[in-house]
Protein backbone atom coordinates (compact mmCIF):
# COMPACT_ATOMS: atom_id res chain seq x y z
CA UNK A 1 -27.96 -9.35 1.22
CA UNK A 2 -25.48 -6.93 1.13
CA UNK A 3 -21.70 -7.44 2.46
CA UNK A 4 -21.04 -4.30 3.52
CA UNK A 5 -23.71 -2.55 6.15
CA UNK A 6 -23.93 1.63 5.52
CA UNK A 7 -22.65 1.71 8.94
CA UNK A 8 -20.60 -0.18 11.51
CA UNK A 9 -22.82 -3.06 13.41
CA UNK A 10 -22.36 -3.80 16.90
CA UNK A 11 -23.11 -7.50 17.77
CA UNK A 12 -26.86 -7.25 18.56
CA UNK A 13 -27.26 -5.10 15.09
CA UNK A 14 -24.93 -7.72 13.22
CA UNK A 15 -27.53 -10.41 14.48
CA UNK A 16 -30.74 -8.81 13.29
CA UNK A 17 -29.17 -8.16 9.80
CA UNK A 18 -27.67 -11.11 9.34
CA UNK A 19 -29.53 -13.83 11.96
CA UNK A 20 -27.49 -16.14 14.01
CA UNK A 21 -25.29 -18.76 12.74
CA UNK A 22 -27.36 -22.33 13.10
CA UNK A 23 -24.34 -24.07 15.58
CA UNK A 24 -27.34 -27.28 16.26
CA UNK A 25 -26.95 -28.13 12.71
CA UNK A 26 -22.69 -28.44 12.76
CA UNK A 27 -22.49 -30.60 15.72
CA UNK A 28 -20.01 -33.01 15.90
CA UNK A 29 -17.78 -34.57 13.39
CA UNK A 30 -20.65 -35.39 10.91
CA UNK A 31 -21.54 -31.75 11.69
CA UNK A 32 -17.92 -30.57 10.30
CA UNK A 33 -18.62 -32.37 7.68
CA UNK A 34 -21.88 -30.82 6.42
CA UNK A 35 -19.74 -27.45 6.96
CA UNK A 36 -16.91 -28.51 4.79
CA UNK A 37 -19.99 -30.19 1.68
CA UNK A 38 -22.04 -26.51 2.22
CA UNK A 39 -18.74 -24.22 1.58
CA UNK A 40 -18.21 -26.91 -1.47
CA UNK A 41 -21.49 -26.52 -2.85
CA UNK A 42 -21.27 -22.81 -2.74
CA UNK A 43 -18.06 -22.81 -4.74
CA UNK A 44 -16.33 -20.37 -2.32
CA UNK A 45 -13.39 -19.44 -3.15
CA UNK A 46 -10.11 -17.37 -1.35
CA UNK A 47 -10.83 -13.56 -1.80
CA UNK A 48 -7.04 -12.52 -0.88
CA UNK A 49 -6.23 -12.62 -4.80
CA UNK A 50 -5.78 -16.81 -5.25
CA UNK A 51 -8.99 -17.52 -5.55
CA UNK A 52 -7.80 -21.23 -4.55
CA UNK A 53 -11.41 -23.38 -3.37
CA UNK A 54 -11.73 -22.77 0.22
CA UNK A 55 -13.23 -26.30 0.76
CA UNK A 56 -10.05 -27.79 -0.59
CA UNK A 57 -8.19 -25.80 2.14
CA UNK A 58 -10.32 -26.79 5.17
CA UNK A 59 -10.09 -30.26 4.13
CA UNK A 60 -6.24 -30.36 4.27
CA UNK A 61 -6.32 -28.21 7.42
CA UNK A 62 -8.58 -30.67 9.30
CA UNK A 63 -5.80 -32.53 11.66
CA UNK A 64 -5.18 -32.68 15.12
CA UNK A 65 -3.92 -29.30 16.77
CA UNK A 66 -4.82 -26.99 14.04
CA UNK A 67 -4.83 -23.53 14.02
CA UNK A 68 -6.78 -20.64 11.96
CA UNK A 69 -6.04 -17.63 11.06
CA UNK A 70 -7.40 -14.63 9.43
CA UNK A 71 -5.36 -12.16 6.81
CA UNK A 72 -6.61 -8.64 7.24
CA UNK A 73 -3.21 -6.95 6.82
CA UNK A 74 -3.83 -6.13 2.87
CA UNK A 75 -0.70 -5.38 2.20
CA UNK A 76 -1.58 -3.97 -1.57
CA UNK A 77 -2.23 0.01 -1.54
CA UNK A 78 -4.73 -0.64 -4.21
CA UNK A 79 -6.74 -2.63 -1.63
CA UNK A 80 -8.87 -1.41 1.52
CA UNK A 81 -11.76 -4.21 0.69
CA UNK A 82 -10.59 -5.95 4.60
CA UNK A 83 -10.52 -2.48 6.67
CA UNK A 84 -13.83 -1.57 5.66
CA UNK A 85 -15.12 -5.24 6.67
CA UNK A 86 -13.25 -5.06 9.67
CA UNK A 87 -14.31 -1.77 10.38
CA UNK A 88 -18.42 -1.68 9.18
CA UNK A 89 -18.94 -5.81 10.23
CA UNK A 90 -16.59 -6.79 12.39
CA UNK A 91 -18.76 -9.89 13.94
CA UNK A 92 -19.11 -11.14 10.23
CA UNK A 93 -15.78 -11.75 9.55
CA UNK A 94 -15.44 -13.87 13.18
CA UNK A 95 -18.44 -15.38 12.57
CA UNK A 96 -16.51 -16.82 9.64
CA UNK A 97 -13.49 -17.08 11.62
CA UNK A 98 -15.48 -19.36 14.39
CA UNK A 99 -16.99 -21.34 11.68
CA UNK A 100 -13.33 -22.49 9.82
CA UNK A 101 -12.66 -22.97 13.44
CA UNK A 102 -14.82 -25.53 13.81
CA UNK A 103 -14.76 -27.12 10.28
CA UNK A 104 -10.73 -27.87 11.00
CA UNK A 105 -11.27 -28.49 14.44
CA UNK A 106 -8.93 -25.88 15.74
CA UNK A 107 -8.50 -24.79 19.43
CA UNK A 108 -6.87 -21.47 18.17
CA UNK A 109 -7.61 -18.44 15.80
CA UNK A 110 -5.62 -15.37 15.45
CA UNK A 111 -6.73 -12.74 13.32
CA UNK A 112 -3.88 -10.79 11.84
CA UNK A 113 -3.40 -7.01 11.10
CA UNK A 114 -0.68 -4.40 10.00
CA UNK A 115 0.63 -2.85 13.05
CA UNK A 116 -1.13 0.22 13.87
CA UNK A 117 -4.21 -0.34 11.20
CA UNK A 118 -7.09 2.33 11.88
CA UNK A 119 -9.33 -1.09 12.32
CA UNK A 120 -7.90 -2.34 15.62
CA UNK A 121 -10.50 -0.24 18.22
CA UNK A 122 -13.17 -1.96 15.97
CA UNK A 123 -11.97 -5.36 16.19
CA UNK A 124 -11.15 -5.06 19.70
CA UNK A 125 -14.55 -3.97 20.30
CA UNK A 126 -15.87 -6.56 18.71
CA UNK A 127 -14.22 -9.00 20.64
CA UNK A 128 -15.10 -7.50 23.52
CA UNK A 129 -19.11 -8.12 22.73
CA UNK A 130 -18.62 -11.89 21.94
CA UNK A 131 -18.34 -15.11 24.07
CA UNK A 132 -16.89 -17.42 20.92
CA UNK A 133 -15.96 -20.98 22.05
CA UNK A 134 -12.56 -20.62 20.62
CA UNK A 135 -10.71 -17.82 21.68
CA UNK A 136 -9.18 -14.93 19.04
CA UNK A 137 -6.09 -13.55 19.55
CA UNK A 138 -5.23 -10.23 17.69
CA UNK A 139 -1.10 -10.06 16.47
CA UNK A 140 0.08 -6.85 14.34
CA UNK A 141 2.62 -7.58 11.47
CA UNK A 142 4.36 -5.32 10.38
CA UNK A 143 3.61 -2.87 7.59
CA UNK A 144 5.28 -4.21 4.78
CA UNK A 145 4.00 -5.41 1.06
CA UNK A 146 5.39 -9.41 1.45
CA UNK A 147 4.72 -9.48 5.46
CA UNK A 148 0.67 -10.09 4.48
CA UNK A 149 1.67 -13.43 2.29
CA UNK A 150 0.38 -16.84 3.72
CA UNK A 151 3.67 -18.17 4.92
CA UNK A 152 5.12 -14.78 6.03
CA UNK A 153 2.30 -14.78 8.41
CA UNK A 154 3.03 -18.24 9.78
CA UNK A 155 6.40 -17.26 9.92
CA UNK A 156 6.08 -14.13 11.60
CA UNK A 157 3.68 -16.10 14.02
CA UNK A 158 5.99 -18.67 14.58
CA UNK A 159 9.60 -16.54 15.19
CA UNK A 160 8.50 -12.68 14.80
CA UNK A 161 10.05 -13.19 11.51
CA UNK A 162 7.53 -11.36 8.76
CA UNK A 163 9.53 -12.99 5.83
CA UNK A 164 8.28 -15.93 3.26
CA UNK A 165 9.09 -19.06 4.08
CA UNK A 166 8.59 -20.66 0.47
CA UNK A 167 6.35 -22.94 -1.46
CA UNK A 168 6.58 -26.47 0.54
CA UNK A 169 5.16 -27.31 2.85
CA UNK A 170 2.18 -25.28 2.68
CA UNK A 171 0.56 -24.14 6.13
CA UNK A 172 -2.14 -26.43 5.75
CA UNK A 173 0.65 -28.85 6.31
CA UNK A 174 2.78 -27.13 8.60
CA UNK A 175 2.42 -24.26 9.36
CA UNK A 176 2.30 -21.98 12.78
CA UNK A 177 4.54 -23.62 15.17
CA UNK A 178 4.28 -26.71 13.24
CA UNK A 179 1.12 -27.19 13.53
CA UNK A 180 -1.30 -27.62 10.57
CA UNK A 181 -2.74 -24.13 9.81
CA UNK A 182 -5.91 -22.60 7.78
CA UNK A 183 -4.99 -19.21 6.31
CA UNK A 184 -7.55 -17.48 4.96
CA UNK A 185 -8.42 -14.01 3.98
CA UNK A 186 -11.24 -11.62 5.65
CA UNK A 187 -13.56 -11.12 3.32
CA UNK A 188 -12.89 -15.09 2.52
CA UNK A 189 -13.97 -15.91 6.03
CA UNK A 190 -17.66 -12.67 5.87
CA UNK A 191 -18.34 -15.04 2.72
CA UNK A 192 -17.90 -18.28 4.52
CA UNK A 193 -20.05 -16.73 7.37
CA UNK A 194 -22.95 -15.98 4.75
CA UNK A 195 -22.70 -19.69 3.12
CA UNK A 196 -23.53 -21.00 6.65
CA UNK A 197 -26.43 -18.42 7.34
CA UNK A 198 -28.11 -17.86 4.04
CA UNK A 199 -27.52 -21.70 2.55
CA UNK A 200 -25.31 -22.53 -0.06
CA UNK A 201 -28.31 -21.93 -2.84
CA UNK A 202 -29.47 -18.32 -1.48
CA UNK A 203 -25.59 -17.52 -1.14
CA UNK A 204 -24.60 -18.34 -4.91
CA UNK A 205 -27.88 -16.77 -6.28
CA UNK A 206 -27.18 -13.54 -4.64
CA UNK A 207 -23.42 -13.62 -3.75
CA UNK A 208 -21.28 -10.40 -4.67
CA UNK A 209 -17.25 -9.38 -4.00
CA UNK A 210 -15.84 -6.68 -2.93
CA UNK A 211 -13.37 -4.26 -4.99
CA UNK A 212 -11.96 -1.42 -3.60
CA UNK A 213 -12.14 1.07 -7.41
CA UNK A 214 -9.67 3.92 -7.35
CA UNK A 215 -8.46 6.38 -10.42
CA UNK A 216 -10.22 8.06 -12.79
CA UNK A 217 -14.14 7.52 -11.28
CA UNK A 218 -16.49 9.55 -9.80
CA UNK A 219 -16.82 7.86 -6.18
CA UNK A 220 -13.69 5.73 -5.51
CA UNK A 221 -13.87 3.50 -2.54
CA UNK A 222 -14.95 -0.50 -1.59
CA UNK A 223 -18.20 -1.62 -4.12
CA UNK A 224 -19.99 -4.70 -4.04
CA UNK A 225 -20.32 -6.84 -7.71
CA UNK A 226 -21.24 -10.10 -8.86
CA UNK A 227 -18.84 -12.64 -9.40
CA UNK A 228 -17.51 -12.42 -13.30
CA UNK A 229 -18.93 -8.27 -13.82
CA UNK A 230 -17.04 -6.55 -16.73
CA UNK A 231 -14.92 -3.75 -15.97
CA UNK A 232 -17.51 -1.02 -17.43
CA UNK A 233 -19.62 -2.47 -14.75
CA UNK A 234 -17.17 -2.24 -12.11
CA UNK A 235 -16.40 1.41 -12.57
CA UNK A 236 -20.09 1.60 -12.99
CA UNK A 237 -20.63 0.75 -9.81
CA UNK A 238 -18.44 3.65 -8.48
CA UNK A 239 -20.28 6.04 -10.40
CA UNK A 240 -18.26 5.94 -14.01
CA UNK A 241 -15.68 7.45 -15.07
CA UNK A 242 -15.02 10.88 -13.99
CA UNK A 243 -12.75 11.36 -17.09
CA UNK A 244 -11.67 9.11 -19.99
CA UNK A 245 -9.75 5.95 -18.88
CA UNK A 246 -7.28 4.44 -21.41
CA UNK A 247 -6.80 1.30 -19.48
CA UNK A 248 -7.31 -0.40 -16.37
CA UNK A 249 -5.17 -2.22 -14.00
CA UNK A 250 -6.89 -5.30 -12.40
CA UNK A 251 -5.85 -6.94 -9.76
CA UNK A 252 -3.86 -3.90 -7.69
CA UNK A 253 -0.04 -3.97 -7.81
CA UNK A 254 0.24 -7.76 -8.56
CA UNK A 255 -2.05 -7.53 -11.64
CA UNK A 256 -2.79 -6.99 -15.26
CA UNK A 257 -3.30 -4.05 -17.57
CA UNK A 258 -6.32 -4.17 -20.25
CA UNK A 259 -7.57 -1.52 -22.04
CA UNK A 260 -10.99 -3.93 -23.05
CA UNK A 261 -13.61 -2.81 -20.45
CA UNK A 262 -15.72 -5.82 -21.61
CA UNK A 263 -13.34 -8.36 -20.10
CA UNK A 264 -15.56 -10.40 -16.93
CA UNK A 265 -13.22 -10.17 -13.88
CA UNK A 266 -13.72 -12.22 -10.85
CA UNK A 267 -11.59 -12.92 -7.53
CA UNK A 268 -9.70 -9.44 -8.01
CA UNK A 269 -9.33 -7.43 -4.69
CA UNK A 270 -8.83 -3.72 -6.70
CA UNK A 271 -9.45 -2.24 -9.79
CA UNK A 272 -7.45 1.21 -10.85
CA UNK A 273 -8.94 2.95 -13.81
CA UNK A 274 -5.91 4.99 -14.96
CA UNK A 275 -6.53 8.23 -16.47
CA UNK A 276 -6.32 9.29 -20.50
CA UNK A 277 -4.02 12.07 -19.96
CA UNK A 278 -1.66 10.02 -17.93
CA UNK A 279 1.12 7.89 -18.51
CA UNK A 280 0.90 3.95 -18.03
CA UNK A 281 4.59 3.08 -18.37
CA UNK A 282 5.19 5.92 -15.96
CA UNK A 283 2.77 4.69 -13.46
CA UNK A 284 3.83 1.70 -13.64
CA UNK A 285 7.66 2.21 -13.32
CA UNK A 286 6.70 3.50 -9.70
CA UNK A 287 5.00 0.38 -9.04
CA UNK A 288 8.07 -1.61 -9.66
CA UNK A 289 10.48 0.68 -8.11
CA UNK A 290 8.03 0.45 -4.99
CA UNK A 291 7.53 -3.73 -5.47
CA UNK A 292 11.40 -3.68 -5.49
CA UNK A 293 11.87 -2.22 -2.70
CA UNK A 294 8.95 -3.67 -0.71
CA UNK A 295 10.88 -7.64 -1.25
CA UNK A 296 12.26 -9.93 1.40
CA UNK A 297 15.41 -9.92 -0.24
CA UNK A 298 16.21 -13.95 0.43
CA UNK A 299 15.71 -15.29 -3.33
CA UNK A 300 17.23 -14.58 -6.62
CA UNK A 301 14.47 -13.03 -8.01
CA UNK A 302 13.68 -10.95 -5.53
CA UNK A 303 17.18 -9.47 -4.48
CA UNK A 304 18.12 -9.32 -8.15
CA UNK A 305 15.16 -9.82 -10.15
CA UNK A 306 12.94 -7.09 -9.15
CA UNK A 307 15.36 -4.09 -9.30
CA UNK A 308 16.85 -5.20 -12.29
CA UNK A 309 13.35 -5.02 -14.23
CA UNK A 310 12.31 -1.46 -12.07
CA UNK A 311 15.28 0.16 -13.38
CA UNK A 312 15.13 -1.50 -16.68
CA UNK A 313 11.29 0.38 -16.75
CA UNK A 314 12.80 3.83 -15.67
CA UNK A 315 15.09 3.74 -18.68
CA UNK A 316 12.39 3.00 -20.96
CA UNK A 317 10.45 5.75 -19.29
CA UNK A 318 13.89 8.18 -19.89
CA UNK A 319 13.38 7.05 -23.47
CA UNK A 320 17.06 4.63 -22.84
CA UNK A 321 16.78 0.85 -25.34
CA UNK A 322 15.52 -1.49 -21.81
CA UNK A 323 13.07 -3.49 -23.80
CA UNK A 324 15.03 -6.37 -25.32
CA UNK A 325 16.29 -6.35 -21.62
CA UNK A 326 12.87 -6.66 -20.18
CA UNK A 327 12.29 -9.13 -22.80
CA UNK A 328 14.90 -11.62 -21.50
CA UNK A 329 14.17 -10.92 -18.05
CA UNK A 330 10.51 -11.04 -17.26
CA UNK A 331 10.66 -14.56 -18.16
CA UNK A 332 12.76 -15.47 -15.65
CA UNK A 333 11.15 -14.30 -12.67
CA UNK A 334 8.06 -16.27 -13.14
CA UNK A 335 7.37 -19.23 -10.99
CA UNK A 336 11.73 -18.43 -9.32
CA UNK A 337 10.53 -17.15 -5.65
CA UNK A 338 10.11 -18.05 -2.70
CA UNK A 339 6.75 -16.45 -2.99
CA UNK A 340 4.53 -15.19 -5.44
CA UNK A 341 5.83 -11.42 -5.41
CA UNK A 342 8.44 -11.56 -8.45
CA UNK A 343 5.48 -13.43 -10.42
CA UNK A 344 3.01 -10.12 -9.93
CA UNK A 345 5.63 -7.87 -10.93
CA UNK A 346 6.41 -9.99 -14.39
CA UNK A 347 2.46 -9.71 -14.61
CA UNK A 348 2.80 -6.35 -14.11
CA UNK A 349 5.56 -5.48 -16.41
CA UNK A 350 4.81 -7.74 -18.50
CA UNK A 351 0.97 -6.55 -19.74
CA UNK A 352 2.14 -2.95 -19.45
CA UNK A 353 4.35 -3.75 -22.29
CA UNK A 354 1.54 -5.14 -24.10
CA UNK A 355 -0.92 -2.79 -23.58
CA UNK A 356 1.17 0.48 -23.82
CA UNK A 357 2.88 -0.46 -26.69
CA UNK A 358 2.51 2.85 -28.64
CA UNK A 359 3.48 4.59 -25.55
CA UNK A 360 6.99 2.36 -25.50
CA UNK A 361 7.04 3.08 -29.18
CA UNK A 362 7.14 7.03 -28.16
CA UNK A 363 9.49 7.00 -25.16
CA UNK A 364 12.15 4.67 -26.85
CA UNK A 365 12.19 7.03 -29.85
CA UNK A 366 13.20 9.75 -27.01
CA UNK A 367 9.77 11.38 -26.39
CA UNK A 368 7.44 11.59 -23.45
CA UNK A 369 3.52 10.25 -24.72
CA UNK A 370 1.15 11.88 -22.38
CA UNK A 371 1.63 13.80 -18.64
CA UNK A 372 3.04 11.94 -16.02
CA UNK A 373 0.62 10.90 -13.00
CA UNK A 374 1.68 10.59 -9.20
CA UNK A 375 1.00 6.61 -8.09
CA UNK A 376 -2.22 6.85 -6.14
């Protein structure tokens, strides 16, 4: 079965596509249980970009006067993999929502979204058709790169705050309010739906992710591949390239450059197949300058960190000796913040480095490599 329907699904559709989820079979605490062992025996795992077991996480959410809550604010403009589920199946993704619900034993789910995201009149409609023993509240965060990060979200829950609120205790222990909470992503929650109404067997022998593919292909937008695909097959799937790529960036703004097209990816939310005739370091020196400026600004390696390396990259890019600077640096963002956000921009910077080297090679020496490309 396919994730993504060609059109959007109100609930009756949603049910004759997908069937109803089997509530008999879930009763009860021994009932949770069976949950928890079938999302285990699928090997499901977070789709926001951690790809951390999501069996492991409703296990440590399952206390007294838990909450749940869904991430569909996709903060990465690489990404659009959680509007179209919101927006084409809707009752899939709160069919998953009800279902952690349950497996945690929560009385509360909130489903969170940027603030004025194109999906809202679907959600809300969907809402509107369903009668879900725990009730879903919808709360808009605001539109900024760090305000879609687990504890951001609890935080901004908790005070109206959007920022992170760093790497202990994690929401599972306490999280909105105080109260243990289950974050998950929305296409984490679809996939949790399909464990429960295909079987954990059916679902691993015919599970597939979705990647939102932008760049240098024929029809960009949100496809559908199998767990571990190679790149070739990825851009495959959007119809191949449309011109010759030079590399790839995996991952969206947080990720890695390769130029091997062989390489299996899994657990990615966007690929970006960046052009031949354009420049990598280029493109990528507008990612930092935009990560930069996109921080909370409350660690070290955010406040300092991240402009330091962006401007370090827009020398290089002016052809000005940044890389034994970069060199020194990079290393000491990793594993510094608050949050994971300095760590994707070392990634980042980092594997641009790598892969562009003859490119670094030609702007240090004063040159410009190839024509520069506008950040899509």
């Amino acid at each position: 079965m396919t994730i993504l329907p060609p059109h959007r699904l109100d609930l009756a559709g949603h049910r004759r596509r997908t069937g109803v989820v089997p509530w008999v079979a879930y009763h009860g605490d021994d009932g949770r249980d069976r949950l928890i062992e079938a999302v285990a025996a699928a090997d499901l795992r977070g789709r926001g970009g951690a790809g951390f077991p999501t069996a492991v996480k409703l296990r440590s959410a399952r206390k007294p006067r838990s909450v749940v809550v869904a991430n569909g604010c996709e903060g990465d403009p690489l990404s659009h993999k959680d509007a179209a589920l919101l927006t084409l199946s809707p009752h899939l993704v709160l069919d998953g929502l009800q279902l952690a619900a349950h497996a945690v034993g929560a009385g509360e789910a909130i489903l969170c979204v940027h603030a004025g995201s194109p999906v809202l009149p679907s959600v809300f409609a969907a809402l509107a058709e369903r009668d879900d023993l725990v009730p879903v509240r919808v709360e808009e965060i605001p539109r900024r790169y760090v305000a879609s990060e687990e504890t951001a979200l609890v935080h901004h829950l908790t005070s109206g705050d959007a920022r992170p609120l760093g790497k202990s205790p994690r929401p599972g222990e306490r999280g909105v309010r105080g109260r243990p909470t289950l974050v998950d992503n929305v296409e984490t929650l679809a996939q949790l739906a399909l464990v429960i109404l295909l079987g954990p067997q059916h679902y691993r022998a015919a599970r597939a992710e979705l990647v939102t593919v932008t760049g240098a292909v024929r029809r960009p937008g949100v496809v559908e591949t199998p767990p571990g695909a190679s790149l070739a097959a990825v851009l495959a799937t959007a119809g191949g390239e449309a011109e010759p790529v030079q590399a790839v960036l995996a991952g969206g703004y947080g990720g890695n450059w390769t130029s091997d097209l062989t390489a299996g990816v899994s657990g990615i939310p966007a690929v970006y197949a960046l052009p031949a005739r354009a420049c990598g370091l280029e493109y990528t020196a507008k990612v930092l300058a935009f990560l930069a400026a996109e921080s909370a600004r409350q660690c070290g390696p955010c406040m300092f960190g991240l402009p330091a390396i962006a401007a370090d990259f827009a020398e290089l890019v002016r052809g000005g000796p940044s890389t034994a600077r970069l060199a020194r640096r990079l290393p000491l963002l990793t594993g510094r913040g608050a949050c994971a956000h300095p760590d994707g921009a070392a990634r980042l910077a980092t594997s641009a480095l790598r892969v562009f080297g003859a490119d670094v090679a030609a702007h240090a020496a004063g040159g410009r490599c190839r024509v520069p490309e506008r950040v899509a």
